[in-house]
Protein backbone atom coordinates (compact mmCIF):
# COMPACT_ATOMS: atom_id res chain seq x y z
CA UNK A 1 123.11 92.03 99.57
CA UNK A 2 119.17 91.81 99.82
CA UNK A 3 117.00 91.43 102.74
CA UNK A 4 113.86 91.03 104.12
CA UNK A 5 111.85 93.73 105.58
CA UNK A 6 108.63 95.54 106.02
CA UNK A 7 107.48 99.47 105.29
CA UNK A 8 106.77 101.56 108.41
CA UNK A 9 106.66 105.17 107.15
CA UNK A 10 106.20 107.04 103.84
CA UNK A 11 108.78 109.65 103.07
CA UNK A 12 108.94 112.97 100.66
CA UNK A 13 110.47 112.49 97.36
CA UNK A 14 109.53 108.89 96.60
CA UNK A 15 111.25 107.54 100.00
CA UNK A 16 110.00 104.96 102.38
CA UNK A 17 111.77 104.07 106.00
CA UNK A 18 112.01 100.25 106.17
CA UNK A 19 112.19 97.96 109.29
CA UNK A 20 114.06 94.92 108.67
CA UNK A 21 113.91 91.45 109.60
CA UNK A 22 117.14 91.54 111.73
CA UNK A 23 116.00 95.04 113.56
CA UNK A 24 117.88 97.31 111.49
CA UNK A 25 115.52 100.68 110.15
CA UNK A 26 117.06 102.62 107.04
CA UNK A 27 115.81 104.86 104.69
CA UNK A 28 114.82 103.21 100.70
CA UNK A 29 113.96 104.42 97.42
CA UNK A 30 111.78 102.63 94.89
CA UNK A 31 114.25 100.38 91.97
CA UNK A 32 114.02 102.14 88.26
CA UNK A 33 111.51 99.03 87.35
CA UNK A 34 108.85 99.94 90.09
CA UNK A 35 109.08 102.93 89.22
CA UNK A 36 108.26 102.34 85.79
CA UNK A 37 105.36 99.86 85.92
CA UNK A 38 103.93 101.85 88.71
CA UNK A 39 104.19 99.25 91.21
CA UNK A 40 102.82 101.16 94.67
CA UNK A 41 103.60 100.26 98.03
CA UNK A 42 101.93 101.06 101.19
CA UNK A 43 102.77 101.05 104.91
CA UNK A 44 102.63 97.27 105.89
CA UNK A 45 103.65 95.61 102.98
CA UNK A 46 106.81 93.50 102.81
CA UNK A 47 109.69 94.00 100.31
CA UNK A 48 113.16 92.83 99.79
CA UNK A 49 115.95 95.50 99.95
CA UNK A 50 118.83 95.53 98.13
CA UNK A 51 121.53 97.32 100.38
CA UNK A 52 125.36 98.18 99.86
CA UNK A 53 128.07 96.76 102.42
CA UNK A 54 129.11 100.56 102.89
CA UNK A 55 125.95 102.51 104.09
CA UNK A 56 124.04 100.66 106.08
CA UNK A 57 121.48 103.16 106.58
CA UNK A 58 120.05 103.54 102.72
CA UNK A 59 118.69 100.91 100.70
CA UNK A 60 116.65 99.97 97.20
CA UNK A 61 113.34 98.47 97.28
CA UNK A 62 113.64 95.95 94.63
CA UNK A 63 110.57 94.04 94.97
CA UNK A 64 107.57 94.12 96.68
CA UNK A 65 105.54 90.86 97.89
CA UNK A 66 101.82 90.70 96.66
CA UNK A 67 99.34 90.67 99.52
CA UNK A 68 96.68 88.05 99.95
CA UNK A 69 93.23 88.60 98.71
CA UNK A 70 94.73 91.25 96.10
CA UNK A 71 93.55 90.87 92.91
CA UNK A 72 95.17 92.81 89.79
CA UNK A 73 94.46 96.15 89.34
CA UNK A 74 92.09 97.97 87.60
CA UNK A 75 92.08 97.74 83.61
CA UNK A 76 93.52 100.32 81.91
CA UNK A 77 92.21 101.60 78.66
């Protein structure tokens, strides 16, 4: 199941702790993909978690909504 939700608080080792739209907070880690294209998130910034129906308190950030006013990133070279 995904759902809605909002970063509150960096973690060690890649973690983030996640408030989300219904009230819950649980602990996520950052999906292989974000990983891989370096996608960063920051405290604020809203993502969808992807969440098994047997622990309700660990999740997978599997995407993370682009803020207004953002442009792309630098160029690489």
């Amino acid at each position: 199941m995904v759902l809605d939700g909002q970063i509150e608080e960096i973690l060690p080792d890649g973690r983030f702790r996640v408030h989300l739209e219904n009230g819950h907070r649980l602990v996520a880690y950052t999906a292989g993909k974000m990983r891989r294209f370096r996608i960063r998130s920051v405290v604020g910034d809203r993502v969808q978690v992807e969440m098994t129906p047997y622990d309700l308190d660990k999740g997978r950030i599997i995407y993370r909504e682009r803020t207004p006013g953002a442009g792309p990133g630098p160029r690489r070279r």
